[in-house]
C-alpha atoms as a PDB file:
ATOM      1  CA  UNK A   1      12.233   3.620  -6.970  1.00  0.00           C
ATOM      2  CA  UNK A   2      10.441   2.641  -3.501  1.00  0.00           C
ATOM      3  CA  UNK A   3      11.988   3.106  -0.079  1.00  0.00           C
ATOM      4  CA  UNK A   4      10.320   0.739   2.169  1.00  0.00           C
ATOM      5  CA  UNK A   5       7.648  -0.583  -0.216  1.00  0.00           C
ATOM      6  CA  UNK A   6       8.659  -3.114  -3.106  1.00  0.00           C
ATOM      7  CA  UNK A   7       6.023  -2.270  -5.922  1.00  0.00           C
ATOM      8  CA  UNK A   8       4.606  -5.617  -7.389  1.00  0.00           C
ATOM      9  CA  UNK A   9       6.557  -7.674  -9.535  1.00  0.00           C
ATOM     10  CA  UNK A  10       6.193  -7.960 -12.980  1.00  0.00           C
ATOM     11  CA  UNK A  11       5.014 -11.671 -12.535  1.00  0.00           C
ATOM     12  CA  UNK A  12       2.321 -10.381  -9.774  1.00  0.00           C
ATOM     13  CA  UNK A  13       1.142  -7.334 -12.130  1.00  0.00           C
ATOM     14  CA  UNK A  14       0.640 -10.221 -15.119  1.00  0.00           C
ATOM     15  CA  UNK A  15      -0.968 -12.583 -12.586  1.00  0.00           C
ATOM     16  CA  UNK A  16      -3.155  -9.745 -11.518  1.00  0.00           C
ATOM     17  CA  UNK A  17      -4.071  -8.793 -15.181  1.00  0.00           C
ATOM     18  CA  UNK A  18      -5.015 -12.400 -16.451  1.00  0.00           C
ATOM     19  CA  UNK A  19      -6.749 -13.528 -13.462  1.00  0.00           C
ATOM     20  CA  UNK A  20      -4.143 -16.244 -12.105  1.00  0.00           C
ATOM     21  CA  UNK A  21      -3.095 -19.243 -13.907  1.00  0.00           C
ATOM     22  CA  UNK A  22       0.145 -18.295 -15.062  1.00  0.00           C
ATOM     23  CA  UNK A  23       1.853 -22.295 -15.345  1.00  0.00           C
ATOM     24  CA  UNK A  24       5.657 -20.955 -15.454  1.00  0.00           C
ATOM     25  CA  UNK A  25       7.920 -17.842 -15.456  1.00  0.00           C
ATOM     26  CA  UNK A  26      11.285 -17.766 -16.498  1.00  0.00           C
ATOM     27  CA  UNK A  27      12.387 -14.311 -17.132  1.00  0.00           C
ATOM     28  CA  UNK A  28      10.102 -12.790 -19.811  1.00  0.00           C
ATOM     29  CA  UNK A  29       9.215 -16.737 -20.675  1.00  0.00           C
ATOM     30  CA  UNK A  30       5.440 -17.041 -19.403  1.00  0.00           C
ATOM     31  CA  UNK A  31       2.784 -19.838 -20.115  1.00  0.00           C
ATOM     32  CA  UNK A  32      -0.380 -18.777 -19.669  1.00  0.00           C
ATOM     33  CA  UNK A  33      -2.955 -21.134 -19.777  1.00  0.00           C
ATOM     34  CA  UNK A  34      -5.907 -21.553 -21.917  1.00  0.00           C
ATOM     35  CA  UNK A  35      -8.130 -18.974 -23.103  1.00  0.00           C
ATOM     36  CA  UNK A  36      -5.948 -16.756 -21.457  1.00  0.00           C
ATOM     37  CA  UNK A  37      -4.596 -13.343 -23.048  1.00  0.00           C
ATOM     38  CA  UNK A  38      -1.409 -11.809 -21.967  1.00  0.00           C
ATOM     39  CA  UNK A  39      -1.423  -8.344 -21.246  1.00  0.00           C
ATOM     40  CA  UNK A  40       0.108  -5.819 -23.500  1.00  0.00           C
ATOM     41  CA  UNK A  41       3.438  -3.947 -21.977  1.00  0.00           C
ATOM     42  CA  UNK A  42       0.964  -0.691 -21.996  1.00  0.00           C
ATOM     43  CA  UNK A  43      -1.032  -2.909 -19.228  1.00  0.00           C
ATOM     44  CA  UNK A  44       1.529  -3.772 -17.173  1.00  0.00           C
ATOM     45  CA  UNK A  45       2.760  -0.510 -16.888  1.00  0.00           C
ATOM     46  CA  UNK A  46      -0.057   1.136 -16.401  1.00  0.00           C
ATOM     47  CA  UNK A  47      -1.374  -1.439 -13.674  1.00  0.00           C
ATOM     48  CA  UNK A  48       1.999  -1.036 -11.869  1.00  0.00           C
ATOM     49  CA  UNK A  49       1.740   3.065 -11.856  1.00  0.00           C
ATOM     50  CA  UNK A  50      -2.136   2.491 -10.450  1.00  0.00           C
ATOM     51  CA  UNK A  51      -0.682   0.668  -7.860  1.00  0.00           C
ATOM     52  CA  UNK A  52       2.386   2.871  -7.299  1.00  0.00           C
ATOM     53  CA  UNK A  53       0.000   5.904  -7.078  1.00  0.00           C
ATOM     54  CA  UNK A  54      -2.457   3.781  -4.680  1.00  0.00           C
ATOM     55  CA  UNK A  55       0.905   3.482  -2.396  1.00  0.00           C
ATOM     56  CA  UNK A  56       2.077   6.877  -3.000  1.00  0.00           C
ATOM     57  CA  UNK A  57      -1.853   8.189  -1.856  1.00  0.00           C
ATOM     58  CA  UNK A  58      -0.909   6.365   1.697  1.00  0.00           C
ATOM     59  CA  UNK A  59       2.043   7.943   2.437  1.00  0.00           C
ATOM     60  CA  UNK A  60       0.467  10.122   5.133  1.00  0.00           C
ATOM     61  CA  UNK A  61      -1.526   6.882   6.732  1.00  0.00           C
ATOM     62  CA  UNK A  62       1.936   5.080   7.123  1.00  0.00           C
ATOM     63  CA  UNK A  63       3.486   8.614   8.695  1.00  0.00           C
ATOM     64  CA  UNK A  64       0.921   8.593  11.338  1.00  0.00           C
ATOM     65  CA  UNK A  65       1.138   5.152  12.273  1.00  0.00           C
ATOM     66  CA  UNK A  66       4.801   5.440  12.830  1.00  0.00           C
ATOM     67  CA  UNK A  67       4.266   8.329  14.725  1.00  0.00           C
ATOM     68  CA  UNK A  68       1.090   8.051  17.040  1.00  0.00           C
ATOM     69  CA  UNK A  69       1.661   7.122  20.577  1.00  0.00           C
ATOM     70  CA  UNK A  70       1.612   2.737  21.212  1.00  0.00           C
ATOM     71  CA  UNK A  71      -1.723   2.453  22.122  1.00  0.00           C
ATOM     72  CA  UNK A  72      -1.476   1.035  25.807  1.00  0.00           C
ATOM     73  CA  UNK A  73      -0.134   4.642  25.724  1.00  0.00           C
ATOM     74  CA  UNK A  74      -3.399   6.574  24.242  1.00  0.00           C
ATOM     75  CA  UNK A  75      -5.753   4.051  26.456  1.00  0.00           C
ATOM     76  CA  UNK A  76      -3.975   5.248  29.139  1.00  0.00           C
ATOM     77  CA  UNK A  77      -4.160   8.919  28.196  1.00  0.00           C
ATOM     78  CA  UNK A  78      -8.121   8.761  27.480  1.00  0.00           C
ATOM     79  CA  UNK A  79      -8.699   6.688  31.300  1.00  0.00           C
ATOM     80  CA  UNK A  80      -6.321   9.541  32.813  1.00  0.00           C
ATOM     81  CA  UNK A  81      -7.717  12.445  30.798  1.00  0.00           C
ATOM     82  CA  UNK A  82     -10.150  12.064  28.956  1.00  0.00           C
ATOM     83  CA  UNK A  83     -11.225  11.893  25.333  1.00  0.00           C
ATOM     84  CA  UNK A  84     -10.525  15.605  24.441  1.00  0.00           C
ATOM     85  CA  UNK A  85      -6.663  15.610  25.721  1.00  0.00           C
ATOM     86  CA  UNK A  86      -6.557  12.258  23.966  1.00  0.00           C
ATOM     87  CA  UNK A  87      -7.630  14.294  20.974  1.00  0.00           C
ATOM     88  CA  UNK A  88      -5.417  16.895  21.595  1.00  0.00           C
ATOM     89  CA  UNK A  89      -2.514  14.088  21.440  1.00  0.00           C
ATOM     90  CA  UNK A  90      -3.439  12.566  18.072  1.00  0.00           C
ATOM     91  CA  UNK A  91      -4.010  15.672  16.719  1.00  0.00           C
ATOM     92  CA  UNK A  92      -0.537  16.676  16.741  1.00  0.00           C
ATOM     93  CA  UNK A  93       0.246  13.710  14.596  1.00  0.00           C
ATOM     94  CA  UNK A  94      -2.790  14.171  12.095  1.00  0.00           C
ATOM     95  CA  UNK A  95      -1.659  17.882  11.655  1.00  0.00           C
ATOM     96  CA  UNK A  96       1.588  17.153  10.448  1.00  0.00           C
ATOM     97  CA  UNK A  97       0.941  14.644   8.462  1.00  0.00           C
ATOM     98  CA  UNK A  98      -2.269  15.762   6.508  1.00  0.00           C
ATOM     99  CA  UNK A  99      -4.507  13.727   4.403  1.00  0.00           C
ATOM    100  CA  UNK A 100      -3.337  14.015   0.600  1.00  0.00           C
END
């Protein structure tokens, strides 16, 4: 489903949901402790698309940073230059990767 990005497990998602707690997980086997409710299958699966789509909305954030100069690089380009080439630099990288 994910590339580079392993969506939360089930067992995170439920541990999430309930607030911590959970005592054991064996497969689908989970003891929850008291007073706790286990979330219906519509939670977890809604919970894990929220956090898929909260991923998905970073997509051009993790671009960028792959692709902006290191930054001894871009300290050295606003000492030499100044801060509108610097600009000029990361702008390049903002442009093609857009904010969603």
């Amino acid at each position: 489903m994910l590339n580079e990005f392993k969506i939360q497990d089930r067992l995170s998602v439920i541990h999430m949901l309930v607030g911590g707690g959970i005592t054991f997980y064996s497969d689908d086997n989970i003891i929850y402790n008291d007073g706790q409710t286990p979330p219906t299958e519509k939670e977890i699966t809604d919970k894990m698309a929220e956090l898929q789509a909260e991923y998905d909305a970073q997509e051009y954030a993790r671009n960028r940073a792959s692709e902006y100069p290191a930054l001894a690089e871009q300290l050295d380009e606003i000492y030499h230059n100044g801060m509108d080439s610097w600009k000029a630099v990361i702008k390049v990288t903002k442009d093609k990767y857009p904010k969603g």
